[in-house]
PDB file of N, CA and C in Angstrom:
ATOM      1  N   UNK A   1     109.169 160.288 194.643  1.00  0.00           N
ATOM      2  CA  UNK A   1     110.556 160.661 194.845  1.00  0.00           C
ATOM      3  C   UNK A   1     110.764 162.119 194.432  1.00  0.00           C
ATOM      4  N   UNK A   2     111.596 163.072 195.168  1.00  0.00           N
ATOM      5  CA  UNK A   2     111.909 164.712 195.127  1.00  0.00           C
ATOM      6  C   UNK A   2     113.006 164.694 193.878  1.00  0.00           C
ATOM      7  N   UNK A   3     112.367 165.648 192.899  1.00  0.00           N
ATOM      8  CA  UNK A   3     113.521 165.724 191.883  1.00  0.00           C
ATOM      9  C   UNK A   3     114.526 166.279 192.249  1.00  0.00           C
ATOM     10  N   UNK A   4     115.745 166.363 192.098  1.00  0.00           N
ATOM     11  CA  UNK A   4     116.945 166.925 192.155  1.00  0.00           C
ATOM     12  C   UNK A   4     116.770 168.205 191.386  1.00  0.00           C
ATOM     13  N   UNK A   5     117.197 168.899 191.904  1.00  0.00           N
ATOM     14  CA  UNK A   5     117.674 170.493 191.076  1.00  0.00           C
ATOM     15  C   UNK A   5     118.821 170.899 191.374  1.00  0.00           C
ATOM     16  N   UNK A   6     119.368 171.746 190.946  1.00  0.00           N
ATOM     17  CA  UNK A   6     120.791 172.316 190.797  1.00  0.00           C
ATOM     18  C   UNK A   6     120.869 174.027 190.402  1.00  0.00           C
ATOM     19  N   UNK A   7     121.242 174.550 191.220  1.00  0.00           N
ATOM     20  CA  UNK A   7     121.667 175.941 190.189  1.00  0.00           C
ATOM     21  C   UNK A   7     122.732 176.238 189.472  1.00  0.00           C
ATOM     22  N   UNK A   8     122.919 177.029 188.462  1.00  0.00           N
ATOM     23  CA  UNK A   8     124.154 176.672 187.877  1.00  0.00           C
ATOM     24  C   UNK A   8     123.731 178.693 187.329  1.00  0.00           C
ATOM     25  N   UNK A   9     125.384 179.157 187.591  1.00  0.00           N
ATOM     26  CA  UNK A   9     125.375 180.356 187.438  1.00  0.00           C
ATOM     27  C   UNK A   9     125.819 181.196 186.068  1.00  0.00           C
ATOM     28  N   UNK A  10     125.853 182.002 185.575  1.00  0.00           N
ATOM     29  CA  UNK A  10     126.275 182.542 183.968  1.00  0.00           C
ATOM     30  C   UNK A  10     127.569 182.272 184.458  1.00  0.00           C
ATOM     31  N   UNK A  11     128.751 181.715 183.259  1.00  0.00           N
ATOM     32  CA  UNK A  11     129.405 181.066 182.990  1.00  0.00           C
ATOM     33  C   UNK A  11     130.002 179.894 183.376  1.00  0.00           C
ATOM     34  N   UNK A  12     129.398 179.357 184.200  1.00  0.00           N
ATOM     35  CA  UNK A  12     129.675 178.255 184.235  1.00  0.00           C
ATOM     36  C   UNK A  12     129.507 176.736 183.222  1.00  0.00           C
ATOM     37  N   UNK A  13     130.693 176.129 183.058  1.00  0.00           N
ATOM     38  CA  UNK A  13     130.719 175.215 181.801  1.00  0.00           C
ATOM     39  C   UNK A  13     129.650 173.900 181.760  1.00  0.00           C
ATOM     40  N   UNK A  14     129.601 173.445 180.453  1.00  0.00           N
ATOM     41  CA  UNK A  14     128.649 172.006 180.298  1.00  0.00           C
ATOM     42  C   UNK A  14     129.176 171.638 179.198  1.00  0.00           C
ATOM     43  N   UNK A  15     128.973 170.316 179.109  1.00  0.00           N
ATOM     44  CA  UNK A  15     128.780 169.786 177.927  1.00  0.00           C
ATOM     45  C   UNK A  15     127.968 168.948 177.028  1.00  0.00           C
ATOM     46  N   UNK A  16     127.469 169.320 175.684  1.00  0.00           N
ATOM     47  CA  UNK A  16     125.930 169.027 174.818  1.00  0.00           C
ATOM     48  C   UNK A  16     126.497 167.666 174.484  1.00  0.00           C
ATOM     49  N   UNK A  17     125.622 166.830 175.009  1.00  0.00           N
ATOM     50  CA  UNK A  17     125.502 165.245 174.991  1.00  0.00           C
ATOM     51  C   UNK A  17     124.875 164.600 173.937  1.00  0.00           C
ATOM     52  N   UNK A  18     123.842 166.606 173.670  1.00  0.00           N
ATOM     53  CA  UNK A  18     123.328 165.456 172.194  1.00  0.00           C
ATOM     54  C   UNK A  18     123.589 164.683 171.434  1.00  0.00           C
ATOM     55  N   UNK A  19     124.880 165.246 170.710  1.00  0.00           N
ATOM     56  CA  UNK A  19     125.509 164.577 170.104  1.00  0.00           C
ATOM     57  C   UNK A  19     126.743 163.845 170.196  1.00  0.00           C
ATOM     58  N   UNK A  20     127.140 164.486 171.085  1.00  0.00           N
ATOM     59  CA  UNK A  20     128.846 164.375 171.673  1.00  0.00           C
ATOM     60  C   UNK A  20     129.186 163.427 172.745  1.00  0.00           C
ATOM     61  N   UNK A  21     130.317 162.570 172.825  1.00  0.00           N
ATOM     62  CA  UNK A  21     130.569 161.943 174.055  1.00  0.00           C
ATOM     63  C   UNK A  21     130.805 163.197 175.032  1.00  0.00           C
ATOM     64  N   UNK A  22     130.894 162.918 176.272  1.00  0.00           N
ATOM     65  CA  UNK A  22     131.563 163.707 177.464  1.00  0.00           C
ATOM     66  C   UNK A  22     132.661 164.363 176.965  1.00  0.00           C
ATOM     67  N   UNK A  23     132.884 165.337 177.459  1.00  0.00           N
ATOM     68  CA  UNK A  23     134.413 166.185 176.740  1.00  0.00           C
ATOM     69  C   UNK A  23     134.309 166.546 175.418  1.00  0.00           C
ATOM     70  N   UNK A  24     133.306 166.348 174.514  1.00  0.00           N
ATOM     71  CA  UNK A  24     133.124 167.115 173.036  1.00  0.00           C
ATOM     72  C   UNK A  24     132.939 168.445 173.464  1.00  0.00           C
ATOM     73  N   UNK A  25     131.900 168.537 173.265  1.00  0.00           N
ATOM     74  CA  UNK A  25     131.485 170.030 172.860  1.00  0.00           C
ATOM     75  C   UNK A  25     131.118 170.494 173.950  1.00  0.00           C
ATOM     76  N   UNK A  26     131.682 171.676 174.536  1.00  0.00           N
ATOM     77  CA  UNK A  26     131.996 172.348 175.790  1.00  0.00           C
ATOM     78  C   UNK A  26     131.632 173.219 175.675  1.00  0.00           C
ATOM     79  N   UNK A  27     130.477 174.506 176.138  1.00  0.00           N
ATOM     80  CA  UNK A  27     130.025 175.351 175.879  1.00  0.00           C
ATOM     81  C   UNK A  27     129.681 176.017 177.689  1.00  0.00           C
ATOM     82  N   UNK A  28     129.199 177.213 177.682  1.00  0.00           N
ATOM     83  CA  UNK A  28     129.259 178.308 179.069  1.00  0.00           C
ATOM     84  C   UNK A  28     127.657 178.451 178.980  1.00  0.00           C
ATOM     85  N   UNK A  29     127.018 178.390 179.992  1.00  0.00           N
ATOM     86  CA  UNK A  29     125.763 179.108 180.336  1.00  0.00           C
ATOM     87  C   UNK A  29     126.066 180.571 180.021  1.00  0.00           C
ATOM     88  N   UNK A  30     124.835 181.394 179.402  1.00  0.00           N
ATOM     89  CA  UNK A  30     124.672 182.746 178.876  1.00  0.00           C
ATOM     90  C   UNK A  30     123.646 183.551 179.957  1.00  0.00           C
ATOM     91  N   UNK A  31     123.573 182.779 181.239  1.00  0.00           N
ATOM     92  CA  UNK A  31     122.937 183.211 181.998  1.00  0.00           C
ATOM     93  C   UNK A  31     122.365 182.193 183.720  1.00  0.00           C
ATOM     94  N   UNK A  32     122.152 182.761 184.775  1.00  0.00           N
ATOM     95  CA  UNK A  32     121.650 181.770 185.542  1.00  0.00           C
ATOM     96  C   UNK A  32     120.666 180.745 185.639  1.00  0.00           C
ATOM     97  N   UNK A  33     120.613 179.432 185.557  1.00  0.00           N
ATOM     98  CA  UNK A  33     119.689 178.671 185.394  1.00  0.00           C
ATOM     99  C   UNK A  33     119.106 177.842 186.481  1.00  0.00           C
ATOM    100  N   UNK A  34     118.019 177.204 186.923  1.00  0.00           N
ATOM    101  CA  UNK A  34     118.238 175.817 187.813  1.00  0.00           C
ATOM    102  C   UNK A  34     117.675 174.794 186.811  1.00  0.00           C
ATOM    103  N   UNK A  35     118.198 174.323 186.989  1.00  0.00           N
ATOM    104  CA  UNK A  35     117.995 173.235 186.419  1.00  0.00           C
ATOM    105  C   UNK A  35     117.573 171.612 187.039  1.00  0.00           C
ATOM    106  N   UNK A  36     116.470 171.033 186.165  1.00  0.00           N
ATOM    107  CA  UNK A  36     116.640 169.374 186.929  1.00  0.00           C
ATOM    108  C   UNK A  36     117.116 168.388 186.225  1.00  0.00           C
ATOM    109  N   UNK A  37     118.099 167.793 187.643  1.00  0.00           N
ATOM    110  CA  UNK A  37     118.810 166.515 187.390  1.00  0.00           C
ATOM    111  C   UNK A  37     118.000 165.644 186.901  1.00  0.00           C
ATOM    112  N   UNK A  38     119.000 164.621 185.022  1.00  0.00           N
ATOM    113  CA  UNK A  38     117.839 163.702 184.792  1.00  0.00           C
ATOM    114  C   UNK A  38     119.051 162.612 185.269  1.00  0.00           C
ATOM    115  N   UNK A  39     119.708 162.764 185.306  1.00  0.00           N
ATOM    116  CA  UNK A  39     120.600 161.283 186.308  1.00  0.00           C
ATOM    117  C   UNK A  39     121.632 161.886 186.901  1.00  0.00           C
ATOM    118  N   UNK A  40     122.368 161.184 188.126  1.00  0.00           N
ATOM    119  CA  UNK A  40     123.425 161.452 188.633  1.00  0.00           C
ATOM    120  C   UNK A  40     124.557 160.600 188.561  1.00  0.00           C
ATOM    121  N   UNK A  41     125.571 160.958 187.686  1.00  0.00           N
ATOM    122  CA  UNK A  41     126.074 159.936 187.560  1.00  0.00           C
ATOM    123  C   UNK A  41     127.446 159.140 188.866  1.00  0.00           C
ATOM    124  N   UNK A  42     128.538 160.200 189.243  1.00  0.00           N
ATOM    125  CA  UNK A  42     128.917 160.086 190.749  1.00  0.00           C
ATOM    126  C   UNK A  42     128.569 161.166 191.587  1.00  0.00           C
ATOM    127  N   UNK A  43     129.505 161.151 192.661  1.00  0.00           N
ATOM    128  CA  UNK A  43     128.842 161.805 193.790  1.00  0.00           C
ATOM    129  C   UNK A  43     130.590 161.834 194.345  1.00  0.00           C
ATOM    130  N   UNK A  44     130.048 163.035 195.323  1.00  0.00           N
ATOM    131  CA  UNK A  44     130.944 162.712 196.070  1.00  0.00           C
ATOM    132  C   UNK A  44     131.186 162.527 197.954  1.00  0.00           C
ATOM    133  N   UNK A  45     132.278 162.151 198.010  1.00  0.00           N
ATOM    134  CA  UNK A  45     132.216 161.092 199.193  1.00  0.00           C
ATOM    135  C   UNK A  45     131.074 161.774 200.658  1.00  0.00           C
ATOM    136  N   UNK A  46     130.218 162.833 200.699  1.00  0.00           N
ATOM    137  CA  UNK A  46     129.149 163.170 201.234  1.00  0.00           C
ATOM    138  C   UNK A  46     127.835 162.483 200.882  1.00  0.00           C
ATOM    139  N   UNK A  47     128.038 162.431 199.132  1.00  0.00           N
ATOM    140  CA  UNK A  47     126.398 161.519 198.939  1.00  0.00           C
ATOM    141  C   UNK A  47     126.004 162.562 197.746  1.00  0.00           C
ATOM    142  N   UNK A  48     126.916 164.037 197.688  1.00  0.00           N
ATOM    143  CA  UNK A  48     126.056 164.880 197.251  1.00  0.00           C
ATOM    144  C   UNK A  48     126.217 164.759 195.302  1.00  0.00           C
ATOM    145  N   UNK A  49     125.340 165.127 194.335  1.00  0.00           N
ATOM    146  CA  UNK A  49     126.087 164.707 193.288  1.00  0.00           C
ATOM    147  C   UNK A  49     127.223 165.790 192.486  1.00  0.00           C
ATOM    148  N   UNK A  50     128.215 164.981 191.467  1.00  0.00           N
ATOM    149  CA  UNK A  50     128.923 165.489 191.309  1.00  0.00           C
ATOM    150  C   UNK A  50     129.178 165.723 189.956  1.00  0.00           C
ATOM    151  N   UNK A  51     129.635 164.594 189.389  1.00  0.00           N
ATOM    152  CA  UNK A  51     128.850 164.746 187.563  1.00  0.00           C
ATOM    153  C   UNK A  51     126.995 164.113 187.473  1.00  0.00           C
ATOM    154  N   UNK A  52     126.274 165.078 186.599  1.00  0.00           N
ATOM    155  CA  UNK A  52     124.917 164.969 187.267  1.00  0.00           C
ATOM    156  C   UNK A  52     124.788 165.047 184.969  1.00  0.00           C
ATOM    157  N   UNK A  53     123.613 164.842 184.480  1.00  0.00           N
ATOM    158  CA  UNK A  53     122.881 165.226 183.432  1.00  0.00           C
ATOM    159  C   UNK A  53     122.247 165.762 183.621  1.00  0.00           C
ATOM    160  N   UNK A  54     121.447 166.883 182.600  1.00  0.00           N
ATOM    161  CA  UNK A  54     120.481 167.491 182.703  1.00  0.00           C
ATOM    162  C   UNK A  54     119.645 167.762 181.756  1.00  0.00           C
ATOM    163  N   UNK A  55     118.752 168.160 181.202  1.00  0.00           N
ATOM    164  CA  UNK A  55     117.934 169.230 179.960  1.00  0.00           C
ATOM    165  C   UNK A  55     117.934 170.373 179.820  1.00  0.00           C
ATOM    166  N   UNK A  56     118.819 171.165 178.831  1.00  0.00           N
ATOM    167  CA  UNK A  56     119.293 172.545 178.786  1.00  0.00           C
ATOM    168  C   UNK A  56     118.068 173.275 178.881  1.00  0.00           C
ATOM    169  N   UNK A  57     117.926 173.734 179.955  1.00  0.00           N
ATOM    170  CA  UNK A  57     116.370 175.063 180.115  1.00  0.00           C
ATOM    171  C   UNK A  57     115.784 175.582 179.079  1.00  0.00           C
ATOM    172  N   UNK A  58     116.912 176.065 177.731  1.00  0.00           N
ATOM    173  CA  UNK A  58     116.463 176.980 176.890  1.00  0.00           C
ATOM    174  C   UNK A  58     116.090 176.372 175.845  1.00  0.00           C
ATOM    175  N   UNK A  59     115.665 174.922 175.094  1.00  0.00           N
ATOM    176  CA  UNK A  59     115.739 174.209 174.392  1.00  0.00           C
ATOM    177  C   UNK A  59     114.794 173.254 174.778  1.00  0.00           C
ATOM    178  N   UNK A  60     114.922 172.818 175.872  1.00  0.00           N
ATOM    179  CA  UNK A  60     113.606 171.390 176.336  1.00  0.00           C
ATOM    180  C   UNK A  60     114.477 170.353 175.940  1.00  0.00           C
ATOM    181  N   UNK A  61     115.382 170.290 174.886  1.00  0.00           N
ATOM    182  CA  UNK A  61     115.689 169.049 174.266  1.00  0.00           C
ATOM    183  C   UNK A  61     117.336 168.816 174.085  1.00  0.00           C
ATOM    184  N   UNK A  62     117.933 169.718 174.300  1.00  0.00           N
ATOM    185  CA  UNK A  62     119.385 169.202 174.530  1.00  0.00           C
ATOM    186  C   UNK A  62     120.001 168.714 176.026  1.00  0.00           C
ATOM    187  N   UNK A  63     120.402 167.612 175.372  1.00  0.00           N
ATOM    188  CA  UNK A  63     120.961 167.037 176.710  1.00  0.00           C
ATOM    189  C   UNK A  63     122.117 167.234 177.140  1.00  0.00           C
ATOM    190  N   UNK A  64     122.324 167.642 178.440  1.00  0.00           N
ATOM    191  CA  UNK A  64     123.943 168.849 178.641  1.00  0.00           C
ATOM    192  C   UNK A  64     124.431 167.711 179.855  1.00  0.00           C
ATOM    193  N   UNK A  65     125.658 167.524 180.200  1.00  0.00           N
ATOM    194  CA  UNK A  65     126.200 167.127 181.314  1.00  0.00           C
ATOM    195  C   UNK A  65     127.274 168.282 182.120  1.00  0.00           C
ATOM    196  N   UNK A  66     126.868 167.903 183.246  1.00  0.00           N
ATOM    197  CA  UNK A  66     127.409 168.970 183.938  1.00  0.00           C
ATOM    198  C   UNK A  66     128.418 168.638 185.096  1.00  0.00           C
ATOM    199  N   UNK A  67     129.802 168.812 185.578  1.00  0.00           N
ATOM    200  CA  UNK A  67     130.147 168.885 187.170  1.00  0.00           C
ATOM    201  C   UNK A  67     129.932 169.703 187.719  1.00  0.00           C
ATOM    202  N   UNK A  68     130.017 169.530 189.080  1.00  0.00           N
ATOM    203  CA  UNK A  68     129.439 170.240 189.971  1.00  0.00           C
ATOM    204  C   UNK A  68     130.679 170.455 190.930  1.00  0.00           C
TER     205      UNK A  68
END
């Protein structure tokens, strides 16, 4: 199966799942990233996704959620 990727541009928002439900801790990319989707959670009515998770690039280990 083809992983999902995403680009996501300097400032655009996320939020660190590490610790936080959805809507905690809200923080801006400090730069352009792509990133891969580790789940998708909806979509929208095309198929395409819309709130997605991910693994923050710069870390390996924080888990960020993102809309799209």
């Amino acid at each position: 199966m083809k992983q999902l990727t995403i680009k996501v541009e300097k400032g655009h928002g996320y939020y660190d799942l590490t610790s936080h439900p959805w809507g905690g801790s809200f923080n801006r990319f400090d730069k352009d990233y792509v990133l891969q989707i580790t789940k998708v959670l909806t979509t929208y009515l095309d198929g395409s996704p819309q709130k997605v998770t991910a693994i923050h690039p710069s870390t390996n280990k924080k888990k960020i959620g993102i809309e799209i």
